[in-house]
C-alpha atoms as a PDB file:
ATOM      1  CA  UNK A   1       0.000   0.000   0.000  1.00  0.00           C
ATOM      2  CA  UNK A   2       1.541   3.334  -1.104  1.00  0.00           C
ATOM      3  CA  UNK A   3       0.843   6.503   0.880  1.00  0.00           C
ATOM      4  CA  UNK A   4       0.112   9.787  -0.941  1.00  0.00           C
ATOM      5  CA  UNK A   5       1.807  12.334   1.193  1.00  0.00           C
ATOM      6  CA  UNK A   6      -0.681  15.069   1.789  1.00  0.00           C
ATOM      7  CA  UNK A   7      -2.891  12.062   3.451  1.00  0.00           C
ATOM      8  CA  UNK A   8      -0.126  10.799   6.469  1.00  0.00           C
ATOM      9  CA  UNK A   9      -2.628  12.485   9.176  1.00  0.00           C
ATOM     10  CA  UNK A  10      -5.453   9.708   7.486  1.00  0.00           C
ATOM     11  CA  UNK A  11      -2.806   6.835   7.314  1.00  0.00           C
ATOM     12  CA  UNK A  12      -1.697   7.034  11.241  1.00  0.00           C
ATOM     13  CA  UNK A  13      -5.371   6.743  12.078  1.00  0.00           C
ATOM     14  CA  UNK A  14      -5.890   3.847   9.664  1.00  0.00           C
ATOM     15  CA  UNK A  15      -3.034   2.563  11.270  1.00  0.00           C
ATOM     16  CA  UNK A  16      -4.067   2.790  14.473  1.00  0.00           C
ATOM     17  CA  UNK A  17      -7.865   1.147  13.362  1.00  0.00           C
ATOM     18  CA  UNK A  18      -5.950  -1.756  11.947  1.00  0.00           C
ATOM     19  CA  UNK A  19      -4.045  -2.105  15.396  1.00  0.00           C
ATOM     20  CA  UNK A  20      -7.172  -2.168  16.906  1.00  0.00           C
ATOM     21  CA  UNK A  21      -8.251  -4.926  14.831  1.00  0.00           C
ATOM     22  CA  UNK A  22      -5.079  -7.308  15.083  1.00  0.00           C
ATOM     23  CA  UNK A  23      -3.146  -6.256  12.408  1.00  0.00           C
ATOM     24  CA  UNK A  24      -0.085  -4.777  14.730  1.00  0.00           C
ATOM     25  CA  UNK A  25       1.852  -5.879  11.815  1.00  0.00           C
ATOM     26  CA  UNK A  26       0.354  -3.808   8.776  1.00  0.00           C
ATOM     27  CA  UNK A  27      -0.131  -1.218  11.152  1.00  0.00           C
ATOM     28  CA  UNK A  28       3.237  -1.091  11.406  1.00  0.00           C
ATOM     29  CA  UNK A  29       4.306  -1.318   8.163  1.00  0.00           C
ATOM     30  CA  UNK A  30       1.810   1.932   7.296  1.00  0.00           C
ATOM     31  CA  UNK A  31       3.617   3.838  10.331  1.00  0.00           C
ATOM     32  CA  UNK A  32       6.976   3.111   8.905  1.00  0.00           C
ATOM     33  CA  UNK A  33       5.934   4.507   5.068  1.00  0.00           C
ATOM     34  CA  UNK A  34       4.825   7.444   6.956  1.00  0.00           C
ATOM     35  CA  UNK A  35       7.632   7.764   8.813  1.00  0.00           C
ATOM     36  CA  UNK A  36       9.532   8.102   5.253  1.00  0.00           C
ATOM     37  CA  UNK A  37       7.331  10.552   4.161  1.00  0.00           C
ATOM     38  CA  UNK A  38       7.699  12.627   7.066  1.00  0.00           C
ATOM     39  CA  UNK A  39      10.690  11.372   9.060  1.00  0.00           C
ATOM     40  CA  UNK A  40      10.300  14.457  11.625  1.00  0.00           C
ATOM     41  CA  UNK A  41       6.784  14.249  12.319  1.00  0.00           C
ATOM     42  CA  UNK A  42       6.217  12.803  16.022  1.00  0.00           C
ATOM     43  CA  UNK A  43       2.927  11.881  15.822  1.00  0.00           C
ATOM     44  CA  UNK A  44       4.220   8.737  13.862  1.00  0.00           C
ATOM     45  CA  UNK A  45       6.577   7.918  16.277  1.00  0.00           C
ATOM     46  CA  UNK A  46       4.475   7.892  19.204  1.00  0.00           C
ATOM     47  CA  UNK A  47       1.431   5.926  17.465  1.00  0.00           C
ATOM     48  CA  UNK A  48       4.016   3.175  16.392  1.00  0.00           C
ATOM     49  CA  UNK A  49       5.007   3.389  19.845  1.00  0.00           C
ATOM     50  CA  UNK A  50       1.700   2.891  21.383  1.00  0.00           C
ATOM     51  CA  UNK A  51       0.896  -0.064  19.015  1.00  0.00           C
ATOM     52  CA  UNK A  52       3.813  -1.597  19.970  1.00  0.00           C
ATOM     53  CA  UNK A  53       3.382  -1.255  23.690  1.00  0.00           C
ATOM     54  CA  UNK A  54      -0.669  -2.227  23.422  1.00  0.00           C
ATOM     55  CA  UNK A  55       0.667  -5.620  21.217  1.00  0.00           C
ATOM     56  CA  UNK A  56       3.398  -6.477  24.026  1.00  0.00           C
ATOM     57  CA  UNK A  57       6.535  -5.841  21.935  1.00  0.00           C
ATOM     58  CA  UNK A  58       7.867  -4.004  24.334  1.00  0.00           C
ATOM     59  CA  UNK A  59      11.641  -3.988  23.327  1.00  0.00           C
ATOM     60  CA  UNK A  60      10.100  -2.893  19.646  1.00  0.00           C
ATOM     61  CA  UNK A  61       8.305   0.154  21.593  1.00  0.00           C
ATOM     62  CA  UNK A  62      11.342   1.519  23.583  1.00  0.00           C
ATOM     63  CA  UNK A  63      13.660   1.451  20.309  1.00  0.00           C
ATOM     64  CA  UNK A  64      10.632   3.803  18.757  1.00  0.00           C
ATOM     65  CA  UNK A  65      10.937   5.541  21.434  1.00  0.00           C
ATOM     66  CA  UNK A  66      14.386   5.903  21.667  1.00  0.00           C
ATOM     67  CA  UNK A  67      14.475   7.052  17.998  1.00  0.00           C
ATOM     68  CA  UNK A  68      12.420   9.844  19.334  1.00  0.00           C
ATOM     69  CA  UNK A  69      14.649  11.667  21.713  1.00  0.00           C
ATOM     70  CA  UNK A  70      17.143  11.460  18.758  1.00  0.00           C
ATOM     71  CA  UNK A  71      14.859  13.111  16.404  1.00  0.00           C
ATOM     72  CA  UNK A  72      14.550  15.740  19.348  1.00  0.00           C
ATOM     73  CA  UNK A  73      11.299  17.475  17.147  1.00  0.00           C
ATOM     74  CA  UNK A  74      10.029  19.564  19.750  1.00  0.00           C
ATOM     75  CA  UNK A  75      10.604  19.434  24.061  1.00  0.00           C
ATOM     76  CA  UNK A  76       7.215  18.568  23.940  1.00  0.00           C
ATOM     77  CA  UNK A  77       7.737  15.192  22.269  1.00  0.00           C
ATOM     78  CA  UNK A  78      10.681  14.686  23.744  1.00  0.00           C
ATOM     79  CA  UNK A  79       8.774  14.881  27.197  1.00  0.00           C
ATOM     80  CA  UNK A  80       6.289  12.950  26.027  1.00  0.00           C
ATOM     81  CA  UNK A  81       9.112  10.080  24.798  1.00  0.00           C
ATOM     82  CA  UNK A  82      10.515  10.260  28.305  1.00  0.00           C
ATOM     83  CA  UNK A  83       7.461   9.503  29.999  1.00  0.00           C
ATOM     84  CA  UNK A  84       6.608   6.979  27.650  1.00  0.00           C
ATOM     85  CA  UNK A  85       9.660   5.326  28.061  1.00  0.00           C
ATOM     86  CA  UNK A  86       8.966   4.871  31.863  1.00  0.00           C
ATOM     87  CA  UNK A  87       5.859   3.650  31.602  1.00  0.00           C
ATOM     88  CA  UNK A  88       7.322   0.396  29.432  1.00  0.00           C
ATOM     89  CA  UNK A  89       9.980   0.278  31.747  1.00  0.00           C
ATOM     90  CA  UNK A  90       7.536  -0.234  35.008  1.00  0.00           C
ATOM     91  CA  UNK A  91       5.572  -2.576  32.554  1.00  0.00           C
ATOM     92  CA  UNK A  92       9.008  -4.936  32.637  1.00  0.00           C
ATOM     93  CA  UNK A  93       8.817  -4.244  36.475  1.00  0.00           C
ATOM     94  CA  UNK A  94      12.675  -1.882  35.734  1.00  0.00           C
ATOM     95  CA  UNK A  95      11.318   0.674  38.422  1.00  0.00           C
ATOM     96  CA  UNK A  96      15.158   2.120  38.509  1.00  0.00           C
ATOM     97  CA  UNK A  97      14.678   2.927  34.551  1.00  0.00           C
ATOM     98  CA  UNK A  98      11.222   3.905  34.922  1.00  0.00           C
ATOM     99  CA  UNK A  99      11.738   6.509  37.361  1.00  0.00           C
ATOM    100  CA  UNK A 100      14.976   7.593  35.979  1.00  0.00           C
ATOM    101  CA  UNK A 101      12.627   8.240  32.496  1.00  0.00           C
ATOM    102  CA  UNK A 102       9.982  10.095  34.616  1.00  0.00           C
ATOM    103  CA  UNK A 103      12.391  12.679  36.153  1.00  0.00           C
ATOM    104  CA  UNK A 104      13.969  13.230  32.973  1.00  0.00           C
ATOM    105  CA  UNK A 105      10.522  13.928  31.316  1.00  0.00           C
ATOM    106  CA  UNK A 106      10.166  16.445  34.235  1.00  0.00           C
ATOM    107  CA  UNK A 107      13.290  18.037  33.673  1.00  0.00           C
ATOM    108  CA  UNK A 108      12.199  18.697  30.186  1.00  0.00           C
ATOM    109  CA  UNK A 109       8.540  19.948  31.367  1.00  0.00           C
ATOM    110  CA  UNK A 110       8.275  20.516  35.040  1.00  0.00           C
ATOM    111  CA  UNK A 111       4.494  20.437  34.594  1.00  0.00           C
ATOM    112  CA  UNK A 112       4.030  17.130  32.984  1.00  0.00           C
ATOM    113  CA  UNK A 113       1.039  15.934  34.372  1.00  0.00           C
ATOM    114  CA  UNK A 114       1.583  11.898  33.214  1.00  0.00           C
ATOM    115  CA  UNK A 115       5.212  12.051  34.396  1.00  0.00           C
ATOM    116  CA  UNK A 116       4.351  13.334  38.041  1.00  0.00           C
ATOM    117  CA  UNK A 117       1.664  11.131  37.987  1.00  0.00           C
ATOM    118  CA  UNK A 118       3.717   7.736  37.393  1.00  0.00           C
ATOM    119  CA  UNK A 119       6.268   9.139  38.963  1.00  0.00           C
ATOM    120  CA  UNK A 120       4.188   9.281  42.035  1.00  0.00           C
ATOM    121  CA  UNK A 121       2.698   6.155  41.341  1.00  0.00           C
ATOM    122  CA  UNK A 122       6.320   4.469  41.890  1.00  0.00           C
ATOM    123  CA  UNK A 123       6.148   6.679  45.621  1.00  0.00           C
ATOM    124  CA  UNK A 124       9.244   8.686  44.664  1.00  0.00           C
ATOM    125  CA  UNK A 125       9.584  12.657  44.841  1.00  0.00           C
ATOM    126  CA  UNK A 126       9.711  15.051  41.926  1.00  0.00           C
ATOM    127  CA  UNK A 127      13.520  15.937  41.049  1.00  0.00           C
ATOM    128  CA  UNK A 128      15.290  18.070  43.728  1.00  0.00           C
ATOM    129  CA  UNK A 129      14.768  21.679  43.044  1.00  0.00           C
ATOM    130  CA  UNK A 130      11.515  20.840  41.259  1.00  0.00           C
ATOM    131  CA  UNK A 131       8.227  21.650  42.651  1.00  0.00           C
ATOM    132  CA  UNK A 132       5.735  19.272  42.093  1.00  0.00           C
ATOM    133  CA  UNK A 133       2.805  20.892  40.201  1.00  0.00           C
ATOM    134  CA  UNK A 134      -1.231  19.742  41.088  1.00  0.00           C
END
């Protein structure tokens, strides 16, 4: 299946239907076209992530992720990798990596609500010199 570029927006959320339905593997496949068209667009990269994570390939989801904080788009996403990261992390019961994730995803955005929130959720205190925000 070939992508026409001014329609990635329609193929991540055909992607993520077809995840829904079972087919983690097409789904994939559609993410990574996108991804060619639009290599810097992290929308992609956290969909394939989430697929990933929701289809147990775990180890496939933190190497999207990873690719992520390369790509650096935006502190946003980069936040938003960070956190993500943790949360597959406490899913392999790696608490140490998890929270190390979480604080960096508050470093990047002191008011990242998902990042205090796990974060919290593993009983540990926001970064030193960092308030926590409600």
């Amino acid at each position: 299946m070939s992508i026409n570029p001014k329609q990635v927006k329609y193929t991540i959320k055909l992607a993520e239907a077809m995840a829904l339905n079972g087919q983690v593997d097409q789904a994939v496949q559609l993410l990574r076209q996108a991804q060619l068209i639009e290599p810097k667009n992290p929308t992609i990269q956290a969909r394939w992530a989430k697929i990933l994570f929701q289809a147990g390939r775990l180890d496939e989801a933190i190497n999207v992720c990873r690719r992520r904080l390369e790509l650096g788009i935006n502190r946003a996403d980069v936040a938003n990798a960070h956190n993500d990261l943790g949360v597959i992390y406490r899913q392999l019961g790696q608490s140490d990596k998890a929270i190390e994730q979480f604080k960096a995803a508050l470093k990047v955005n002191p008011r990242h609500k998902s990042a205090q929130k796990n974060l919290e959720s593993l009983n540990q205190p926001p970064p030193s010199g960092e308030k926590q925000h409600p």
